[in-house]
Protein backbone atom coordinates (compact mmCIF):
# COMPACT_ATOMS: atom_id res chain seq x y z
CA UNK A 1 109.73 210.26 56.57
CA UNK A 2 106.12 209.77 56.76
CA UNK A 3 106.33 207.23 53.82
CA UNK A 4 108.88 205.54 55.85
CA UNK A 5 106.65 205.24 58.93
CA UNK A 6 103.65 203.47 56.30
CA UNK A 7 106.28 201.39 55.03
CA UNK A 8 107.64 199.96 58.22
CA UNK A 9 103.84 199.24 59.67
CA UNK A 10 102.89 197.21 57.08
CA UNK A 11 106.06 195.67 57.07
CA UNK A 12 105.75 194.68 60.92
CA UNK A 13 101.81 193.95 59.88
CA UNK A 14 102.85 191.16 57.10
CA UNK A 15 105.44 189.86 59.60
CA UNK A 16 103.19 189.54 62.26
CA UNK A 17 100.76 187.89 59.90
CA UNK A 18 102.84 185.34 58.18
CA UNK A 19 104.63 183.89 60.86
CA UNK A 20 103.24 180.45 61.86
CA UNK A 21 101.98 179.97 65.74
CA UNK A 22 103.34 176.70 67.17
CA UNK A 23 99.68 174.51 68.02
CA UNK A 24 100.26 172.79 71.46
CA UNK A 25 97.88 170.34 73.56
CA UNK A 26 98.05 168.36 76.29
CA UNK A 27 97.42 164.55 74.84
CA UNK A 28 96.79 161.56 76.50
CA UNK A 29 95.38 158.09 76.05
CA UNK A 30 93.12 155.50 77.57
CA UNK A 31 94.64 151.95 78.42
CA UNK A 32 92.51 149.55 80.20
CA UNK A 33 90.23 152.47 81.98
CA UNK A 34 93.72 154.03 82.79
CA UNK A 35 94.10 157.59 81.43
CA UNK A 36 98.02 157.64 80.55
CA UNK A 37 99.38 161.49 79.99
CA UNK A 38 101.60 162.09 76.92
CA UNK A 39 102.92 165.77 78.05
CA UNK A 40 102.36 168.22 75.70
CA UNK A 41 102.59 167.65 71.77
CA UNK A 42 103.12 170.95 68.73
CA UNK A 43 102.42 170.99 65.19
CA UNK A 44 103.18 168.12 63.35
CA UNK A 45 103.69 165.67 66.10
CA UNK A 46 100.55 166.40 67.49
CA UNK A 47 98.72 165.90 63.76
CA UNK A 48 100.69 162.55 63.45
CA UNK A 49 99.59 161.41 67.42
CA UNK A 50 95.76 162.34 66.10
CA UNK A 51 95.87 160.75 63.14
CA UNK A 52 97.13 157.66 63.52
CA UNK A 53 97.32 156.68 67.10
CA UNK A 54 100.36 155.41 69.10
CA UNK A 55 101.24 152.05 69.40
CA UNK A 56 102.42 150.08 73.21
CA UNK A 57 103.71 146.54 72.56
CA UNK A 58 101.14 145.50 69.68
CA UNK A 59 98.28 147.39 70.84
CA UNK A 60 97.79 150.88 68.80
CA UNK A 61 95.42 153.41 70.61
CA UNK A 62 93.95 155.99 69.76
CA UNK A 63 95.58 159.51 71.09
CA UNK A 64 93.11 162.27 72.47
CA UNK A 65 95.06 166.05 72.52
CA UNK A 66 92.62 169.23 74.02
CA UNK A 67 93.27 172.61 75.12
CA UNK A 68 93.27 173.06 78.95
């Protein structure tokens, strides 16, 4: 029994270690002075927003996402 009770802790340990936490900001971008709030963006969304920008009729600008 006590080998079962090591067993199932580092079970629950590697579990709790390899699961992936979901990375989630508040974005936004600045149009003409204006601040204009995208919500919240996760994971790869967020990356893609960062990277390259979004893009409003043929203007692409550039996307700021923080931790409040």
């Amino acid at each position: 029994m006590k080998n079962f009770g090591k067993f199932l802790a580092a079970g629950l340990v590697l579990v709790a270690f390899s699961c992936k936490k979901s990375e989630c900001h508040e974005c936004h971008y600045d149009a003409a002075g204006v601040e204009v709030e995208l919500g919240e963006k996760c994971d790869s969304e967020l990356e893609n927003l960062e990277a390259n920008g979004i893009t409003v009729g043929d203007s692409v600008y550039t996307v700021h996402c923080h931790a409040h």
